[in-house]
Every structure is written in structure tokens, then in C-alpha cells.
C-alpha atoms as a PDB file:
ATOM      1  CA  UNK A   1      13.315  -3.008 -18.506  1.00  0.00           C
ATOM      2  CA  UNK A   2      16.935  -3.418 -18.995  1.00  0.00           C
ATOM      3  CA  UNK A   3      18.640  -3.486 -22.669  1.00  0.00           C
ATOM      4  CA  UNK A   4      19.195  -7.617 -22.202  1.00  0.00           C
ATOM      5  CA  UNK A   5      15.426  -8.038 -22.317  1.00  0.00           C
ATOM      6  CA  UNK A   6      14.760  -5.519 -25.067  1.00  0.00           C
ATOM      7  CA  UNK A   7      17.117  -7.222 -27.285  1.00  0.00           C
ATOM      8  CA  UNK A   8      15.409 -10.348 -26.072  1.00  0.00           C
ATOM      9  CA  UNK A   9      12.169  -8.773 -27.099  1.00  0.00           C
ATOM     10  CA  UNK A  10      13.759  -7.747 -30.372  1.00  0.00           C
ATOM     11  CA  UNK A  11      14.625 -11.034 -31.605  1.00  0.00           C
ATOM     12  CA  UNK A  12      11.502 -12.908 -30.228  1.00  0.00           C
ATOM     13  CA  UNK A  13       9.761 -10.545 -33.052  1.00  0.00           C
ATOM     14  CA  UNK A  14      12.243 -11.530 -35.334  1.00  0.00           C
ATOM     15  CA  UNK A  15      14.565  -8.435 -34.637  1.00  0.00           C
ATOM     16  CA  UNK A  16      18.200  -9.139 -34.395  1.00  0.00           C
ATOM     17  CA  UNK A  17      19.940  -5.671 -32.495  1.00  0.00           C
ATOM     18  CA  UNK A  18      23.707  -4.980 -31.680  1.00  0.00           C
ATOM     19  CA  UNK A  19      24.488  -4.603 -28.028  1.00  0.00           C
ATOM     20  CA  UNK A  20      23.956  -1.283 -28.157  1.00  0.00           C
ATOM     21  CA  UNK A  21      20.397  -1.810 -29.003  1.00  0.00           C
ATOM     22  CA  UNK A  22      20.510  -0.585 -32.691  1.00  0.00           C
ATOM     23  CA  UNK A  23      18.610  -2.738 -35.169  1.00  0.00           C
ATOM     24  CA  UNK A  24      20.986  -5.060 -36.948  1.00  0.00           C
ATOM     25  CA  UNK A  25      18.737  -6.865 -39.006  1.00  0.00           C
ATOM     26  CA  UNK A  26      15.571  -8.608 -39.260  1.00  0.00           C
ATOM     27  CA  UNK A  27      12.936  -8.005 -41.470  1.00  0.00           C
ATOM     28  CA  UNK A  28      11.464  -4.734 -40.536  1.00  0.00           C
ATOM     29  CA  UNK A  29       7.558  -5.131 -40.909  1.00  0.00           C
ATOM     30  CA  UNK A  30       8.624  -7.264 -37.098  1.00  0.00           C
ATOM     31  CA  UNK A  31       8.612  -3.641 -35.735  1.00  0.00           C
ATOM     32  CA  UNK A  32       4.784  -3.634 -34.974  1.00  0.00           C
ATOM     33  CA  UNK A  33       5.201  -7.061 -33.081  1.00  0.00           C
ATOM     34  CA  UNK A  34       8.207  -5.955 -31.535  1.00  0.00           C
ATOM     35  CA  UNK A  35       6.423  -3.217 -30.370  1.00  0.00           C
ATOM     36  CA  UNK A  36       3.297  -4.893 -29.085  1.00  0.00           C
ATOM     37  CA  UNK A  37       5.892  -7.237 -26.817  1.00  0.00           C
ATOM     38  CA  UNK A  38       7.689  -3.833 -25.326  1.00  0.00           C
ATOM     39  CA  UNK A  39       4.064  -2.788 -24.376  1.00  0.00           C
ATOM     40  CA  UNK A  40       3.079  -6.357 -22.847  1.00  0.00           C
ATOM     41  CA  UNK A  41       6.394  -6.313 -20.801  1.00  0.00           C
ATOM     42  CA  UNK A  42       5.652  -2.703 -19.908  1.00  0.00           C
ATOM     43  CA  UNK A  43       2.234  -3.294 -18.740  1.00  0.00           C
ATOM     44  CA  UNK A  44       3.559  -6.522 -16.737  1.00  0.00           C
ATOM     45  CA  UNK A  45       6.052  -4.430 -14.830  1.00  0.00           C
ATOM     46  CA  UNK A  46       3.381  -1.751 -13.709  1.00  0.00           C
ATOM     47  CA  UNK A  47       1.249  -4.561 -12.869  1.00  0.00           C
ATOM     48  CA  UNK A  48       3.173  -5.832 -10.723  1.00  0.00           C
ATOM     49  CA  UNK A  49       3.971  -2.050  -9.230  1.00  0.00           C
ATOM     50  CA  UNK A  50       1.072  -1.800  -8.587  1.00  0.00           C
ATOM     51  CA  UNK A  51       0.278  -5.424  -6.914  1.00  0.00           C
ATOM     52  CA  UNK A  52       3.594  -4.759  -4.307  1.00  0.00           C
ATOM     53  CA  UNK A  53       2.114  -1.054  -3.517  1.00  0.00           C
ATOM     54  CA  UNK A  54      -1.067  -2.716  -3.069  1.00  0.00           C
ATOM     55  CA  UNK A  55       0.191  -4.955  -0.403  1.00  0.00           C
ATOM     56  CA  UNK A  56       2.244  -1.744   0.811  1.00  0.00           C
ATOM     57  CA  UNK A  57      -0.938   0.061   0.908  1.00  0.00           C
ATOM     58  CA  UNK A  58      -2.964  -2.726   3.002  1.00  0.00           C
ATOM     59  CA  UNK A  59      -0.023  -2.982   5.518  1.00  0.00           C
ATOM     60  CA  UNK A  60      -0.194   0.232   6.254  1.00  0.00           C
ATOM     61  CA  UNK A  61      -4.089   0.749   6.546  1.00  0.00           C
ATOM     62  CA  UNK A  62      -4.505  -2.710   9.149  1.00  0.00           C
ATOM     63  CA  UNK A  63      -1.397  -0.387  11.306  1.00  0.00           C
ATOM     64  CA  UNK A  64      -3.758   2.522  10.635  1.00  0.00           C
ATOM     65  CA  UNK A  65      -6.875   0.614  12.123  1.00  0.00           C
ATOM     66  CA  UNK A  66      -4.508  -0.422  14.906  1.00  0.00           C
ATOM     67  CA  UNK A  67      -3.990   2.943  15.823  1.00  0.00           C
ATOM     68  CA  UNK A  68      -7.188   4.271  15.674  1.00  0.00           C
ATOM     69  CA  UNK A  69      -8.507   1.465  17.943  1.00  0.00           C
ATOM     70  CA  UNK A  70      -5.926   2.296  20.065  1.00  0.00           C
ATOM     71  CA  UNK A  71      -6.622   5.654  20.210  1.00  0.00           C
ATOM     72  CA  UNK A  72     -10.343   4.952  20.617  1.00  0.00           C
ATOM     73  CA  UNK A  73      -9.774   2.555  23.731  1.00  0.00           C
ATOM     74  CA  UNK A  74      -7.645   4.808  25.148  1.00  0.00           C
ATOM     75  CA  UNK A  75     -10.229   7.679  25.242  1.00  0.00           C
ATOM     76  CA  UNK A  76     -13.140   4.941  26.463  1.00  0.00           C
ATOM     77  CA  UNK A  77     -10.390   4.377  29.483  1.00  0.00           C
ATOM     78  CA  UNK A  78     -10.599   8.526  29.750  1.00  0.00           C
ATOM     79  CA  UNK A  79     -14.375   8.653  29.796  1.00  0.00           C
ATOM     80  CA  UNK A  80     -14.878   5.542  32.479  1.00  0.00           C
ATOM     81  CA  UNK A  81     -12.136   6.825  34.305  1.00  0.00           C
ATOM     82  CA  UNK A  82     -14.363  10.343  34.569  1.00  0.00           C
ATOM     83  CA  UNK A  83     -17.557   8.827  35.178  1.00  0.00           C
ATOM     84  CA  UNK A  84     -16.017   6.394  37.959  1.00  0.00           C
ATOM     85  CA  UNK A  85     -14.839  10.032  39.804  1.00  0.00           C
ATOM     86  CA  UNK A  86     -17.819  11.470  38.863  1.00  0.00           C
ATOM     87  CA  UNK A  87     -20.050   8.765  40.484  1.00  0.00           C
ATOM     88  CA  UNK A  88     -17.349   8.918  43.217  1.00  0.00           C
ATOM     89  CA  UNK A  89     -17.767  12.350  44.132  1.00  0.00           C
ATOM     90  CA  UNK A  90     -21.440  11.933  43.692  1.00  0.00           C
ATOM     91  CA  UNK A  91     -21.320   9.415  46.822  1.00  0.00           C
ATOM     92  CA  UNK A  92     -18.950  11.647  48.812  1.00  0.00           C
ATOM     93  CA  UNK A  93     -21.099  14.626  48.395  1.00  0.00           C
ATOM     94  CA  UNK A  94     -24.388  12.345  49.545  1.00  0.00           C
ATOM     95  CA  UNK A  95     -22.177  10.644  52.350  1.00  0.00           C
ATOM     96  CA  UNK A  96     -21.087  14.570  53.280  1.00  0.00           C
ATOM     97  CA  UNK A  97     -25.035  15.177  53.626  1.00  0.00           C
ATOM     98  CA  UNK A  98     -25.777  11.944  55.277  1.00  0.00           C
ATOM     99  CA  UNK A  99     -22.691  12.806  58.646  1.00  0.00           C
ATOM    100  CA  UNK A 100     -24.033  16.449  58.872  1.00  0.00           C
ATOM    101  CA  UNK A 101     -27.694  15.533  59.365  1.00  0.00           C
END
């Protein structure tokens, strides 16, 4: 929150401050409402931290799942690969058998 939107804040509660942010007037029993704004505006701003991280957050998990399907396909590939040698040499060995008999 920048000074602009405090002083903003300030005189929406019926708070007039100089440009430095020092109260110039008003009536000072505004201070509880000018108060209450700050914390709305603060509470909007982490709010919407939050919602952007969120989003950040989800991005990052689907490339995540990506990954890990990736990785998981990759190591199916590894295991049919084996079992299509394994089965091969299976066949070669019983072929072997088959010539010397």
C-alpha cells in the first residue's frame, strides 16, 4: 500500500493528512474507522497474494504431474523393453535346444 492510498483511506474516514502522511485534521474519533479501512485494504492485498501464488502453485504441480508421468512411461518402456529380451532369449535358448537335438 503506497502513501496515495493511505491518504485516500485517511480521508474516506474523515481524516484529512499532509503529503507526508501526518494527520492534518479531521475529527479524531475517525481513527478507529480509518483503521478498520487500512486492515480491509491489507487483507485485500494478501488475498489476492495469495490467489496469484495459488495459480503459481497449480502451474507448477500439473508440470509436476507431467513429469512424473513422464518419468513413469519412461520406466514402463524400460520394463517391456526387458521382458521383450527376456522372452527373446527365452526363444533363442529353446531354438538352441531344438538345432542340437
Amino acid at each position: 500500500m503506497n502513501l496515495d492510498h493511505i491518504i485516500r483511506l485517511a480521508n474516506e474516514a474523515g481524516l484529512w493528512l499532509d503529503s507526508e502522511g501526518n494527520i492534518a485534521g479531521g475529527q479524531l474519533d475517525s481513527a478507529p474507522r480509518f483503521a478498520a479501512l487500512v486492515a480491509a485494504a491489507e487483507r485485500e492485498a494478501c488475498a489476492k497474494v495469495v490467489e496469484r501464488d495459488t495459480a503459481l502453485m497449480r502451474q507448477a504441480l500439473a508440470a509436476l504431474q507431467g513429469y512424473a508421468s513422464s518419468i513413469q512411461l519412461r520406466k514402463n518402456q524400460i520394463k517391456g523393453k526387458k521382458a521383450i529380451l527376456a522372452l527373446y532369449k527365452r526363444l533363442e535358448t529353446r531354438h538352441d535346444r531344438s538345432d542340437s537335438n
